[in-house]
PDB file of N, CA and C in Angstrom:
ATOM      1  N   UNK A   1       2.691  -6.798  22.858  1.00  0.00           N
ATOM      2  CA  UNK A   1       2.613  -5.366  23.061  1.00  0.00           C
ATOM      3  C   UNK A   1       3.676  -4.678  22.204  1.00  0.00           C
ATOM      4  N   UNK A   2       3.993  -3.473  21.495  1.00  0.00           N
ATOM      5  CA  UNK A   2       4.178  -2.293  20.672  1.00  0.00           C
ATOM      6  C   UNK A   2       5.270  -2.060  21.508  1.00  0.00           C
ATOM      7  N   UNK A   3       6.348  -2.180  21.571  1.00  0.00           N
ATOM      8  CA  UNK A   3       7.612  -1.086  22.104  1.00  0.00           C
ATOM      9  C   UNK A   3       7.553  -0.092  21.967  1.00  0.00           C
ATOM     10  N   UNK A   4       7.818   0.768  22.689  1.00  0.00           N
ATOM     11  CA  UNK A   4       7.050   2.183  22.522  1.00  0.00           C
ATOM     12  C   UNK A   4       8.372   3.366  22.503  1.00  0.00           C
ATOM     13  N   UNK A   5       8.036   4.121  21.902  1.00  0.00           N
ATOM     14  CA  UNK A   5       9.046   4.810  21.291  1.00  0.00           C
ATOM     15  C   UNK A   5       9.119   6.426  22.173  1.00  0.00           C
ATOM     16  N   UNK A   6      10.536   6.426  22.640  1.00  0.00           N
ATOM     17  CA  UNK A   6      10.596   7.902  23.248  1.00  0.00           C
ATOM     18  C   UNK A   6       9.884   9.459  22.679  1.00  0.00           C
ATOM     19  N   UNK A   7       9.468   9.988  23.635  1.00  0.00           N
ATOM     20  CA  UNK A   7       9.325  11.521  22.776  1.00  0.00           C
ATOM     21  C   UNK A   7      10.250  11.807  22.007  1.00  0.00           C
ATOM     22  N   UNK A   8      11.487  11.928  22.333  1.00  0.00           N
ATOM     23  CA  UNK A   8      12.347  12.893  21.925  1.00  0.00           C
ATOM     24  C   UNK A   8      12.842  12.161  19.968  1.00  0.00           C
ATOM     25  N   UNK A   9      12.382  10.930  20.412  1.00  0.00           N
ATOM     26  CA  UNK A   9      12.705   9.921  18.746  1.00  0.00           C
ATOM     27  C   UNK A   9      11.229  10.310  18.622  1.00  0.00           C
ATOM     28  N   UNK A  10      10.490  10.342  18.788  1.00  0.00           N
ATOM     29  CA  UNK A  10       8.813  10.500  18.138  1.00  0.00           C
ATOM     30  C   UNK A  10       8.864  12.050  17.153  1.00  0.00           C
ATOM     31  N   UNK A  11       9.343  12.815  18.024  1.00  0.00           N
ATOM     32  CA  UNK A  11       9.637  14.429  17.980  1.00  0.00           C
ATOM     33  C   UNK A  11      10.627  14.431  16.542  1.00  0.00           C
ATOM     34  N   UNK A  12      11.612  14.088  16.365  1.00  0.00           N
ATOM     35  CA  UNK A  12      12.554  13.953  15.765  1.00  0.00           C
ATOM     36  C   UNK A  12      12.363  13.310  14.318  1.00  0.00           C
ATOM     37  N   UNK A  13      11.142  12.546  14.476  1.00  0.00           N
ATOM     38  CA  UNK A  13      11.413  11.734  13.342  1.00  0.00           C
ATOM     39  C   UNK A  13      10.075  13.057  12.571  1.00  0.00           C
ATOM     40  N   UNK A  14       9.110  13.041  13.321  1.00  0.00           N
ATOM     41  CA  UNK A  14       7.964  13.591  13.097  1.00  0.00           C
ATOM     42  C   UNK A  14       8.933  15.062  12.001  1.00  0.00           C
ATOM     43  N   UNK A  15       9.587  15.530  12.688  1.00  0.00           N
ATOM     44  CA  UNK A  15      10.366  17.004  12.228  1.00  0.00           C
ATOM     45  C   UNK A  15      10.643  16.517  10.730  1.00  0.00           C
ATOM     46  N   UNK A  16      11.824  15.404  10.865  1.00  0.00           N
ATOM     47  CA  UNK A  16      12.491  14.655   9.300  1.00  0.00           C
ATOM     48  C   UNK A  16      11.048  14.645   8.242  1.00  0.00           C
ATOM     49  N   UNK A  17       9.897  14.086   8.918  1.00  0.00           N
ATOM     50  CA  UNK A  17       8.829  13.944   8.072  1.00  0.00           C
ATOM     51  C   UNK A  17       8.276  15.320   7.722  1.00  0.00           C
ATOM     52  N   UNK A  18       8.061  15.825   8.426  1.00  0.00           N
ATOM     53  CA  UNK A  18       7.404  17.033   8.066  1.00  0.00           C
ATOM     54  C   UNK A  18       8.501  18.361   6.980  1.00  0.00           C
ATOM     55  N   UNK A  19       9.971  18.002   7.265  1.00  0.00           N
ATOM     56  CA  UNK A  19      10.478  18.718   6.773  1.00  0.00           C
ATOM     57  C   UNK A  19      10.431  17.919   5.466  1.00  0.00           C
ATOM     58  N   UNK A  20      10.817  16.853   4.828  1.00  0.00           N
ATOM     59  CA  UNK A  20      10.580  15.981   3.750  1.00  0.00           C
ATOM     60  C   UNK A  20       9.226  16.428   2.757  1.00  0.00           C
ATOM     61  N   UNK A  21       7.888  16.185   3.082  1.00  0.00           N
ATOM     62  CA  UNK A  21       6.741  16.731   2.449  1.00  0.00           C
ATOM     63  C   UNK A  21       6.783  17.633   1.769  1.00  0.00           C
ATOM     64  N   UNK A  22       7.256  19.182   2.887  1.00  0.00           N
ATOM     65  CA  UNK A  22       7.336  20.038   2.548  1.00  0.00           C
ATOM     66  C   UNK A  22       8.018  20.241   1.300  1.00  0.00           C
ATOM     67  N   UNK A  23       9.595  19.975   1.173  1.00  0.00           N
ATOM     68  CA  UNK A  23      10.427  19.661   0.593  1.00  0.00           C
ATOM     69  C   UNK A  23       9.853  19.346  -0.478  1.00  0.00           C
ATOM     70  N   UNK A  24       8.896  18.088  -0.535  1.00  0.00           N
ATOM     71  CA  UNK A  24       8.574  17.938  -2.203  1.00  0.00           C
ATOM     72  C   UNK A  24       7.223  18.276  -2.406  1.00  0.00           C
ATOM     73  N   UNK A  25       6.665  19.679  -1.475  1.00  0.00           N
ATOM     74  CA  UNK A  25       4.997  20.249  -2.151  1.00  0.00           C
ATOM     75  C   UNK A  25       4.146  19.121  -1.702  1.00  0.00           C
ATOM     76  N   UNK A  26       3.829  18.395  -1.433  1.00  0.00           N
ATOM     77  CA  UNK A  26       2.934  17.883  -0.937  1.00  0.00           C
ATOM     78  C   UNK A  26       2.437  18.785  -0.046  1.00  0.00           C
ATOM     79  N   UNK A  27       0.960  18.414  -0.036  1.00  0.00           N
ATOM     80  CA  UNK A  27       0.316  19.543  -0.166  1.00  0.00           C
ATOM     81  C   UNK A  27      -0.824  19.004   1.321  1.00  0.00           C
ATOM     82  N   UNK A  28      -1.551  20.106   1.588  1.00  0.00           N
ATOM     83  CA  UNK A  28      -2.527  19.700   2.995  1.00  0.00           C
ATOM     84  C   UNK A  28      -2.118  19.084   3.579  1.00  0.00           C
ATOM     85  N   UNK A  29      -1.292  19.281   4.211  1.00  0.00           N
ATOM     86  CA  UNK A  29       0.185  18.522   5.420  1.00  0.00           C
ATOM     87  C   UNK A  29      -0.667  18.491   6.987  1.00  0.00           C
ATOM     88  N   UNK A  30      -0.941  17.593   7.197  1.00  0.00           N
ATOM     89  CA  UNK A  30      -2.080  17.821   8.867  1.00  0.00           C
ATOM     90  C   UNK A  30      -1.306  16.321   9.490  1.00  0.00           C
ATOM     91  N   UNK A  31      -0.544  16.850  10.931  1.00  0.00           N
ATOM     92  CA  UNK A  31      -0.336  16.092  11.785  1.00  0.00           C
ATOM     93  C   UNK A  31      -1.218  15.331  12.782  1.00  0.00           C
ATOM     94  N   UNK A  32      -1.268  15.069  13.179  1.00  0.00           N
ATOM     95  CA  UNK A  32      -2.435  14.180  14.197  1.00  0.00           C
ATOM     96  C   UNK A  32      -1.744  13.492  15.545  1.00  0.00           C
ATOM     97  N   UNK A  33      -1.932  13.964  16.482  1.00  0.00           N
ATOM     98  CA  UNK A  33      -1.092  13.894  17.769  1.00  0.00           C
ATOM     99  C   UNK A  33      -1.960  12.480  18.557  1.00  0.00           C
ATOM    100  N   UNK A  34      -1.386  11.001  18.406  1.00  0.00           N
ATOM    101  CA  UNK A  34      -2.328  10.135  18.987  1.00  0.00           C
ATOM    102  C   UNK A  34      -1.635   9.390  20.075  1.00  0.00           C
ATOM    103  N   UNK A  35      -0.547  10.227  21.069  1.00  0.00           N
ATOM    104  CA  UNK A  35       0.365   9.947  22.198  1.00  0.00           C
ATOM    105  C   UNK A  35      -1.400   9.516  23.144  1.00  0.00           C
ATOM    106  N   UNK A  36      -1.089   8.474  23.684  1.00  0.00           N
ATOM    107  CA  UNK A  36      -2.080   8.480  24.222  1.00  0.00           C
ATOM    108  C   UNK A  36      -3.679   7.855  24.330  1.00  0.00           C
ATOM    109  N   UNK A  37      -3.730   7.829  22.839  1.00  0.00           N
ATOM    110  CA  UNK A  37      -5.097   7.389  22.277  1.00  0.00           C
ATOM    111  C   UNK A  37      -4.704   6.322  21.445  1.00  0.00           C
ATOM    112  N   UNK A  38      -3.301   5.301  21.150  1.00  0.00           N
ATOM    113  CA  UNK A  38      -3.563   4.036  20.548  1.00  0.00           C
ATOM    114  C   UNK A  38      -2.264   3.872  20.967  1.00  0.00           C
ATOM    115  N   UNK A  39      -1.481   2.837  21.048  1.00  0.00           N
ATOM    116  CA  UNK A  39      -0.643   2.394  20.463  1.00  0.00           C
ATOM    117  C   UNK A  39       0.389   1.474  19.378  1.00  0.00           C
ATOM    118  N   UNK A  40      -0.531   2.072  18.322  1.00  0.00           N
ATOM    119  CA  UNK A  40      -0.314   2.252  17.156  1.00  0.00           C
ATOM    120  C   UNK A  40       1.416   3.064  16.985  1.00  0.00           C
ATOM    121  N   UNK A  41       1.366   4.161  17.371  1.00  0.00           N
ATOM    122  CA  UNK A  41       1.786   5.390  17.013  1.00  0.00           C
ATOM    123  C   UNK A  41       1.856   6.407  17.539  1.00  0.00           C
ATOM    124  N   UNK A  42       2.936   6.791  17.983  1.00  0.00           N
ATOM    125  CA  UNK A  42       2.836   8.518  18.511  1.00  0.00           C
ATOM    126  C   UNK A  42       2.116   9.584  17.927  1.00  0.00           C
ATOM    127  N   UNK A  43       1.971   9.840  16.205  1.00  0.00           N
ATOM    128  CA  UNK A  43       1.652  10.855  15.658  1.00  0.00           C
ATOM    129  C   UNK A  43       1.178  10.190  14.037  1.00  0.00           C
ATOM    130  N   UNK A  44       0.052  10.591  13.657  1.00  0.00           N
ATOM    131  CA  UNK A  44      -0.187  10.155  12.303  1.00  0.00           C
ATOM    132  C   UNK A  44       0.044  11.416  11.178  1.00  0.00           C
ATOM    133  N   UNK A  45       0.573  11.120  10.094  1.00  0.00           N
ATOM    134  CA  UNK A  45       0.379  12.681   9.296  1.00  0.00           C
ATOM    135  C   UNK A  45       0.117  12.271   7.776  1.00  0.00           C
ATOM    136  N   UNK A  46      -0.861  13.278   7.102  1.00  0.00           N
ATOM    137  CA  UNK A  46      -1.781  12.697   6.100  1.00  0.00           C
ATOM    138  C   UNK A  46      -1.279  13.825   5.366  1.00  0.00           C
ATOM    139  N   UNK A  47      -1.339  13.666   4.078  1.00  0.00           N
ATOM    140  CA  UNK A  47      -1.047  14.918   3.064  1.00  0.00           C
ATOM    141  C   UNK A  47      -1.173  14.724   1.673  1.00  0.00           C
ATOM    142  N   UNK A  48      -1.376  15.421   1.065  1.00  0.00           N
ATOM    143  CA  UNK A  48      -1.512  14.974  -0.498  1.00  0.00           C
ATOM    144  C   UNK A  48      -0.375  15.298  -1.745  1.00  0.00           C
ATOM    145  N   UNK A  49      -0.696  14.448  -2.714  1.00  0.00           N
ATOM    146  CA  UNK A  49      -0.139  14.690  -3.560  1.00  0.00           C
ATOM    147  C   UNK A  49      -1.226  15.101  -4.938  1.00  0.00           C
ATOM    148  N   UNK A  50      -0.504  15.828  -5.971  1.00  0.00           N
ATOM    149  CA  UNK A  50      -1.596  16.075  -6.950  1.00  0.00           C
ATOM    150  C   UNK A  50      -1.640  15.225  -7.919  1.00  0.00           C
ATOM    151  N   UNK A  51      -0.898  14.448  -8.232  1.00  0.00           N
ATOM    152  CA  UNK A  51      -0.959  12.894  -9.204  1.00  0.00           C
ATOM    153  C   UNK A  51      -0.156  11.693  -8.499  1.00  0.00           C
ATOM    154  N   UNK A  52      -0.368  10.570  -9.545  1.00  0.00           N
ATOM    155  CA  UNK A  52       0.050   8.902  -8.938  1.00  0.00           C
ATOM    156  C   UNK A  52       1.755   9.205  -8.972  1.00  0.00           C
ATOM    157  N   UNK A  53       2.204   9.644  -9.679  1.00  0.00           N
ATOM    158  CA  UNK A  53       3.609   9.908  -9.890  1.00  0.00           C
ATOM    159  C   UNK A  53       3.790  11.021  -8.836  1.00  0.00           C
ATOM    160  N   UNK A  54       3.866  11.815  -8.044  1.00  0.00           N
ATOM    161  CA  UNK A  54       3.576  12.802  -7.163  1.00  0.00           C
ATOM    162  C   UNK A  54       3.822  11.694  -5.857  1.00  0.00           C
ATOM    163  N   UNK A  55       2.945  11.226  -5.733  1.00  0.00           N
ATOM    164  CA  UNK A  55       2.271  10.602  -4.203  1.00  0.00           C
ATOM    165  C   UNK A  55       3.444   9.691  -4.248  1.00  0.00           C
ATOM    166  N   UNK A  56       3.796   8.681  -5.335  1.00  0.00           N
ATOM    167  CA  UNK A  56       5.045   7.891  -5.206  1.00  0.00           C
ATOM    168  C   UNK A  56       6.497   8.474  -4.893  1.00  0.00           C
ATOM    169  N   UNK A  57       6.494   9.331  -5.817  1.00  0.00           N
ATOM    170  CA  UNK A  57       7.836   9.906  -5.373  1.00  0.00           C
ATOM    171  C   UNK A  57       7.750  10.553  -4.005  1.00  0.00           C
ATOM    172  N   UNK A  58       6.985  11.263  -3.680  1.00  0.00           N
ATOM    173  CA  UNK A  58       6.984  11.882  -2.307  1.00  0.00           C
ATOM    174  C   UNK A  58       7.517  10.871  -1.233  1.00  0.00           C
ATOM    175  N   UNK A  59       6.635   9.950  -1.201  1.00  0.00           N
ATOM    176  CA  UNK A  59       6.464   8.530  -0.478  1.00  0.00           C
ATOM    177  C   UNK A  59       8.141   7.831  -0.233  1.00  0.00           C
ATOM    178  N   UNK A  60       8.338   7.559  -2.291  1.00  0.00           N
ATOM    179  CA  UNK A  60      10.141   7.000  -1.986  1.00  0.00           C
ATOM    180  C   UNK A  60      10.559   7.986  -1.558  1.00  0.00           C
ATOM    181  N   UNK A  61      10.681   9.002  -1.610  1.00  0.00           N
ATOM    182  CA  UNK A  61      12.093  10.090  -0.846  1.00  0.00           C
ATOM    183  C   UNK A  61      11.847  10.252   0.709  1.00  0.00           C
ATOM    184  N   UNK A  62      10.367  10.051   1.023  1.00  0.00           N
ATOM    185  CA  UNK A  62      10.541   9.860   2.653  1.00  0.00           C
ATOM    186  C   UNK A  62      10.421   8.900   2.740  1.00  0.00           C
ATOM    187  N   UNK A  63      10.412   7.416   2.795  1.00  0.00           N
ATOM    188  CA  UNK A  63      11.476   6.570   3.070  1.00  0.00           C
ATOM    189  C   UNK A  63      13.198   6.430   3.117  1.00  0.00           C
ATOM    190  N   UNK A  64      13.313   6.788   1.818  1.00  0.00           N
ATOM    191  CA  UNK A  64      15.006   6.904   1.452  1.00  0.00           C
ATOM    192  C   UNK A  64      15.397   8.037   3.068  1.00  0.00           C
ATOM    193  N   UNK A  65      14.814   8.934   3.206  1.00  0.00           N
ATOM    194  CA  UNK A  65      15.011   9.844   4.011  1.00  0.00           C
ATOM    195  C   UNK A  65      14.974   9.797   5.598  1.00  0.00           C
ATOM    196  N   UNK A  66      13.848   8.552   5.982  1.00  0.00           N
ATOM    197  CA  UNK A  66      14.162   7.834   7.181  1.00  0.00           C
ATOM    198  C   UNK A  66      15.281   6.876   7.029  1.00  0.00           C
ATOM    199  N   UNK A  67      15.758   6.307   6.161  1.00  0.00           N
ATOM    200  CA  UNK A  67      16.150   5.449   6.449  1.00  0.00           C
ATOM    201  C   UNK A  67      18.275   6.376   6.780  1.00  0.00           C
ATOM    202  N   UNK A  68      18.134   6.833   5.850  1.00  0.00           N
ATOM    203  CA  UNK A  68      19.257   8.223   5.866  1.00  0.00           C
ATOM    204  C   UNK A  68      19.372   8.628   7.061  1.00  0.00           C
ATOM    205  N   UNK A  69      18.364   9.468   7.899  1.00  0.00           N
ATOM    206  CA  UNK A  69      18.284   9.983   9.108  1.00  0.00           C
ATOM    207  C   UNK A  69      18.648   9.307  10.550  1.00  0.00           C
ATOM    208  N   UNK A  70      17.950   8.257  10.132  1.00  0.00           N
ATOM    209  CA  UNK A  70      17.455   7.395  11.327  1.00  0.00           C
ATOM    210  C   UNK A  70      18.061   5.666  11.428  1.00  0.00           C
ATOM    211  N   UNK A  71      18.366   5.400  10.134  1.00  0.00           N
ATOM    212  CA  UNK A  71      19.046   3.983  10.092  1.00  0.00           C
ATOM    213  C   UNK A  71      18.226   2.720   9.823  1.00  0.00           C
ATOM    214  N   UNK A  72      17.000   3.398  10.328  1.00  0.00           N
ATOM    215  CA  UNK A  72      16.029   2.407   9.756  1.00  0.00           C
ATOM    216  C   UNK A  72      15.013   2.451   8.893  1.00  0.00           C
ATOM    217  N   UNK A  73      14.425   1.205   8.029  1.00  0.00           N
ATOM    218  CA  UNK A  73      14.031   0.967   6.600  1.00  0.00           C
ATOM    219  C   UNK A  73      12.165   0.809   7.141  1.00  0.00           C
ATOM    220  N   UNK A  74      11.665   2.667   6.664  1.00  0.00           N
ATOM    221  CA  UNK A  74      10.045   2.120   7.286  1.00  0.00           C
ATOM    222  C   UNK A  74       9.500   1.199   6.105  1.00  0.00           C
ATOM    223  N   UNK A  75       8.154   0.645   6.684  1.00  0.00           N
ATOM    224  CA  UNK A  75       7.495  -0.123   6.084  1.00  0.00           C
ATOM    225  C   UNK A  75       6.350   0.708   5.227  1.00  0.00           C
ATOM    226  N   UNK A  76       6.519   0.310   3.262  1.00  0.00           N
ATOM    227  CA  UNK A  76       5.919   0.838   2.841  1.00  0.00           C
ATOM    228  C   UNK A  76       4.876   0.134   1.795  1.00  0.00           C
ATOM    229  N   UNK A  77       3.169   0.891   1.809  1.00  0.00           N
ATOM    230  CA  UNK A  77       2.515  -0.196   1.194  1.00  0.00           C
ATOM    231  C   UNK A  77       1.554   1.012   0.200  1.00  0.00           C
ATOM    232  N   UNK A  78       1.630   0.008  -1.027  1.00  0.00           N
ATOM    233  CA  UNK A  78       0.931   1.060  -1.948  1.00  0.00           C
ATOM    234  C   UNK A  78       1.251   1.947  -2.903  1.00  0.00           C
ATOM    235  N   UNK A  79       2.893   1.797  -2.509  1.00  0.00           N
ATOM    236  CA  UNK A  79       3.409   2.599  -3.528  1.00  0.00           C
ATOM    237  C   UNK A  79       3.285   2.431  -5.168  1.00  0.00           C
ATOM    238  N   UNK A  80       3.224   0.735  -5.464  1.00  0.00           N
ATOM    239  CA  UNK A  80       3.153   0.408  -7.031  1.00  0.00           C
ATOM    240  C   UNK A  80       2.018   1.319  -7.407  1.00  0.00           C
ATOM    241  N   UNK A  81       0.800   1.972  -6.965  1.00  0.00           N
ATOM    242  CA  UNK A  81      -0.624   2.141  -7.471  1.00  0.00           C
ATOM    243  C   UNK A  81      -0.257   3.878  -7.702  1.00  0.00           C
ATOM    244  N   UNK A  82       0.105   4.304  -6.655  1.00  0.00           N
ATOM    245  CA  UNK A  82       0.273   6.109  -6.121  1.00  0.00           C
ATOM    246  C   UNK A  82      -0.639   6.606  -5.715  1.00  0.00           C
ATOM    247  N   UNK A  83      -1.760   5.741  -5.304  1.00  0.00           N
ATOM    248  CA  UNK A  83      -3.524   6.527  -5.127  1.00  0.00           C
ATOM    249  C   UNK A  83      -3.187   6.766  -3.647  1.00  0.00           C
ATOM    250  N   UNK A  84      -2.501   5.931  -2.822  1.00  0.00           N
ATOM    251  CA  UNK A  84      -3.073   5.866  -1.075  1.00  0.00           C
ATOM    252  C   UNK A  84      -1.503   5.197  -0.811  1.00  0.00           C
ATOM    253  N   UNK A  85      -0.557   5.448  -0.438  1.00  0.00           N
ATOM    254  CA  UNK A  85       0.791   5.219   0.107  1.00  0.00           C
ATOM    255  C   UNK A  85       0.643   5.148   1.955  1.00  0.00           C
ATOM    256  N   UNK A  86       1.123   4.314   2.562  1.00  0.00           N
ATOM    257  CA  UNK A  86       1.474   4.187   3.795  1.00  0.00           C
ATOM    258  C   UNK A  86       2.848   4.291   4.126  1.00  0.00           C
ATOM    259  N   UNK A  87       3.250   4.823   4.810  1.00  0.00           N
ATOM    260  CA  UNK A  87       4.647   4.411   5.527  1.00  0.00           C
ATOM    261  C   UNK A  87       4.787   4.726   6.933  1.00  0.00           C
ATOM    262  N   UNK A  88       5.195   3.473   7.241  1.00  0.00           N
ATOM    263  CA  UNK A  88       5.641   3.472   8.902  1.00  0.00           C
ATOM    264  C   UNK A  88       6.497   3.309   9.691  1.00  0.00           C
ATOM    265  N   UNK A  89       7.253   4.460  10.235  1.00  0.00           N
ATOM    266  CA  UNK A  89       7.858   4.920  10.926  1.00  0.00           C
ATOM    267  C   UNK A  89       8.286   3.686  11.909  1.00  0.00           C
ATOM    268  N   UNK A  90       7.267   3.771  12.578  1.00  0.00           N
ATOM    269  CA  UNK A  90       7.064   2.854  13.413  1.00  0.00           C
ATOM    270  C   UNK A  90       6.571   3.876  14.987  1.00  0.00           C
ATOM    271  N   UNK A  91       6.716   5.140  15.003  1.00  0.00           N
ATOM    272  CA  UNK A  91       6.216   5.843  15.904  1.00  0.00           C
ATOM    273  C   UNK A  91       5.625   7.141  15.259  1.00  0.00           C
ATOM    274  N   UNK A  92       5.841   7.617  13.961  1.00  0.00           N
ATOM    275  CA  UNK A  92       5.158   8.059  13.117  1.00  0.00           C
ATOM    276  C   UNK A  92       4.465   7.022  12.091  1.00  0.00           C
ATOM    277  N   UNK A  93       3.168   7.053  11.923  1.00  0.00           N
ATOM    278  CA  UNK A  93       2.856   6.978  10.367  1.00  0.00           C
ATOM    279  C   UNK A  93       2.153   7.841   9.551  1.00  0.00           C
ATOM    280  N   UNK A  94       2.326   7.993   8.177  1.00  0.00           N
ATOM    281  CA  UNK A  94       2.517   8.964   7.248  1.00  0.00           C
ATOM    282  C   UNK A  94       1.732   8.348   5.859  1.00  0.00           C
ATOM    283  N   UNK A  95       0.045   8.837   5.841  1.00  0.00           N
ATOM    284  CA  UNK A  95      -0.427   8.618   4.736  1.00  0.00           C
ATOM    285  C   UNK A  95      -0.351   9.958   3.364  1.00  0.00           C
ATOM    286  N   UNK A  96       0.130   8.930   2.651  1.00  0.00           N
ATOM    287  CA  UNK A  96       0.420  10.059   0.872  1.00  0.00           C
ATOM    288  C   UNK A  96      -1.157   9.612   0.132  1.00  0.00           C
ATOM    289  N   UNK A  97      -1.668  10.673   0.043  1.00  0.00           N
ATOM    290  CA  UNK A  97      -3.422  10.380  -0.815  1.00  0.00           C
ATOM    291  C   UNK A  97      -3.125  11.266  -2.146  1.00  0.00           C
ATOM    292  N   UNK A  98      -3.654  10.853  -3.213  1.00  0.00           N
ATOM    293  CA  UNK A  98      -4.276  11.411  -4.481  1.00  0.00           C
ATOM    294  C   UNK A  98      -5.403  11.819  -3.964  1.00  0.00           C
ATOM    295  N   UNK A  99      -5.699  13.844  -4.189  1.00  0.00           N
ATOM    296  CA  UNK A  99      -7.136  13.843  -3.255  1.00  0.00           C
ATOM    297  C   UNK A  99      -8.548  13.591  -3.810  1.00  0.00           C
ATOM    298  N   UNK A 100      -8.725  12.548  -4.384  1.00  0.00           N
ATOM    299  CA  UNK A 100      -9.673  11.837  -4.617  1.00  0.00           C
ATOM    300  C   UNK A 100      -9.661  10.947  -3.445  1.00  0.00           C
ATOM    301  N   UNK A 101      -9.036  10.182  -3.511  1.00  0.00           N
ATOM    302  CA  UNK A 101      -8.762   8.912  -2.340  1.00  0.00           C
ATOM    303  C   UNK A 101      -9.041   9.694  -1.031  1.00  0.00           C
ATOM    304  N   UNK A 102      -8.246  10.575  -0.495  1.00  0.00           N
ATOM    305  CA  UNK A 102      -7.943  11.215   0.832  1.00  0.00           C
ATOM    306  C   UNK A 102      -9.685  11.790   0.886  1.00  0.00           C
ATOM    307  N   UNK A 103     -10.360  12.483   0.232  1.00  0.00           N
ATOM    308  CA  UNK A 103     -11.580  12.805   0.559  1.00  0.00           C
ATOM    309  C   UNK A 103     -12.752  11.484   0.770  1.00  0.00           C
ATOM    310  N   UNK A 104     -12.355  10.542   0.124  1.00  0.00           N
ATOM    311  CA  UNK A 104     -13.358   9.410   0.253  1.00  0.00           C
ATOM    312  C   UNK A 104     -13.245   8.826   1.415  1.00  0.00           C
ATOM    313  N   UNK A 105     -11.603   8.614   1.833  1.00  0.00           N
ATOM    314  CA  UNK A 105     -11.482   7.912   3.242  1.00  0.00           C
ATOM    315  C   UNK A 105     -11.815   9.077   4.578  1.00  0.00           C
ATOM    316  N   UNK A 106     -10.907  10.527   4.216  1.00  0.00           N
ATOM    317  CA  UNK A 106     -11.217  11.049   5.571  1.00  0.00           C
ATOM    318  C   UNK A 106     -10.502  10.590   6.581  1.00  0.00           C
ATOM    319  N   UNK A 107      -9.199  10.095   6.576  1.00  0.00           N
ATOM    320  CA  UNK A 107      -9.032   9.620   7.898  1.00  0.00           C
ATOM    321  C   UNK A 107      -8.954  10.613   8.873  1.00  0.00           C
ATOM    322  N   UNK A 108      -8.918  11.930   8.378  1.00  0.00           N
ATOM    323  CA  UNK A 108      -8.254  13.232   9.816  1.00  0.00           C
ATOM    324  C   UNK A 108      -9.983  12.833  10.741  1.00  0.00           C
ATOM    325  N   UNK A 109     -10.470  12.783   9.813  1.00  0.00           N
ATOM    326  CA  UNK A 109     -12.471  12.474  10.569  1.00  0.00           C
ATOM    327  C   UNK A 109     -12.420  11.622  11.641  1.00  0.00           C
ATOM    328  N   UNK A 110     -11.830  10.215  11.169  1.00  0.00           N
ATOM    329  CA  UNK A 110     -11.593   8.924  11.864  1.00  0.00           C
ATOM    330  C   UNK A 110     -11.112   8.956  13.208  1.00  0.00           C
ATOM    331  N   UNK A 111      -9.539   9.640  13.371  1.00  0.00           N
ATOM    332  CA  UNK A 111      -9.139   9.601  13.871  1.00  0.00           C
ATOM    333  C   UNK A 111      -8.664  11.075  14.789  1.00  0.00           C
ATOM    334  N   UNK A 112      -9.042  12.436  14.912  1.00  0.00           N
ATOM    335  CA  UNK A 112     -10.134  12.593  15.720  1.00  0.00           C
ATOM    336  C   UNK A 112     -10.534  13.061  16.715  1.00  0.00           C
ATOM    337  N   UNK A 113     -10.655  13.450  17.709  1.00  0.00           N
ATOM    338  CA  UNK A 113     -11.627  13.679  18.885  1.00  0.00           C
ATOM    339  C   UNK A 113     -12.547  14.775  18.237  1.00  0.00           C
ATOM    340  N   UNK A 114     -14.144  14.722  18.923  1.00  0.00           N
ATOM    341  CA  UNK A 114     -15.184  15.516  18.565  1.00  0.00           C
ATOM    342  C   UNK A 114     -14.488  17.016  18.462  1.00  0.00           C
ATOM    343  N   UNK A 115     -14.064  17.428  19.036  1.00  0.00           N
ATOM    344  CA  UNK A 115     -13.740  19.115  19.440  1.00  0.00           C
ATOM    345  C   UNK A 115     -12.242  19.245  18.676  1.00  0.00           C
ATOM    346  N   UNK A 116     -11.130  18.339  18.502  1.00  0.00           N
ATOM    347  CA  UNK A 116      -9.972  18.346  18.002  1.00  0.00           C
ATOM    348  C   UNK A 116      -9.929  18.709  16.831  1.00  0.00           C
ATOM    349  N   UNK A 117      -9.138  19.517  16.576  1.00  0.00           N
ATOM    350  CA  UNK A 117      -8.637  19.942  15.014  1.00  0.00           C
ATOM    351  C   UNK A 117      -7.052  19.754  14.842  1.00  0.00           C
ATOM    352  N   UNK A 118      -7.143  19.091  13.609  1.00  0.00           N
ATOM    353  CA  UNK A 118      -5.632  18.787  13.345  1.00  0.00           C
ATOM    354  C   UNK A 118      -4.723  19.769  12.885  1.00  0.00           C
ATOM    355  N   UNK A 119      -3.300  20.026  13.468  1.00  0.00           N
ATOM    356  CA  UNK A 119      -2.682  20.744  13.036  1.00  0.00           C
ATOM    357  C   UNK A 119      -2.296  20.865  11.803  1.00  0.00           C
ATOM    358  N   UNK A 120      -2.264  22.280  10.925  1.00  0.00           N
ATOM    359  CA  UNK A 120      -1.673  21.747   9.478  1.00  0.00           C
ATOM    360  C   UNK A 120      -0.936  22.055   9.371  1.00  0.00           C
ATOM    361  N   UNK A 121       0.029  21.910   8.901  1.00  0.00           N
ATOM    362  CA  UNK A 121       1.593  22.601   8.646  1.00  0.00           C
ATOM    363  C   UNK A 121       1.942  23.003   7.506  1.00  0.00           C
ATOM    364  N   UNK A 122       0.860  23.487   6.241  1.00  0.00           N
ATOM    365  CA  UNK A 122       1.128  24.473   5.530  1.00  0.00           C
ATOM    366  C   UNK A 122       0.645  25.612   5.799  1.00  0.00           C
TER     367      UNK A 122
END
C-alpha cells in the first residue's frame, strides 16, 4: 500500500508546482483533484509546453524546485525526448506535453468524472 500523504504537504507542494509552471509560461495549466479516486496521488496537473526544449526545461526547474522546497528528489521520466515529461511528487504528479502529444493522449478526458471539469490555472 502507498503511504499517503497529508493535505496540508499535498496543498503545499501542489502551490510550489503551480507557482513553478507559471513561472516558466507553460501554458494550459489544469489541476486535477484525485483525493479520493486513486491512490496514486492527491492531485494530477498537466500543462504544456510549446517546444522539446520548453517541456524539458520546465520539467528540470520543477524538479530542481521540489527538491529545493521540499528536500526531496521527484521521480522523472522522459525528459531526454521533451515530447511527454512525468514527474512525481509522490502526492502530486505533473505531466509536461508538447501539444501534439497532450491532444493525442487527453489525459484531463481519462481521468475525469462525466460532469467534472478541471480547474485551470491560467
Amino acid at each position: 500500500m502507498v503511504a499517503a500523504f497529508d493535505t496540508a504537504t499535498s496543498d503545499a507542494t501542489l502551490a510550489c508546482i503551480l507557482k513553478s509552471l507559471e513561472s516558466d509560461k507553460a501554458e494550459d495549466i489544469v489541476q486535477i483533484d484525485l483525493r479520493g479516486k486513486t491512490e496514486i496521488c492527491d492531485y494530477m496537473v498537466i500543462c504544456t509546453g510549446r517546444s522539446t526544449r520548453q517541456v524539458s526545461a520546465i520539467s528540470e526547474k520543477l524538479a530542481q524546485t521540489i527538491k529545493d522546497e521540499f528536500g526531496r528528489t521527484p521521480k522523472v521520466e522522459g525528459k531526454d525526448t521533451g515530447d511527454w515529461v512525468l514527474i512525481d511528487t509522490g502526492d502530486v504528479v505533473v505531466h509536461v506535453f508538447r501539444p501534439e502529444v497532450r491532444e493525442f493522449y487527453q489525459l484531463e478526458k481519462m481521468w475525469m468524472d462525466g460532469g467534472e471539469v478541471a480547474a485551470p490555472q491560467n
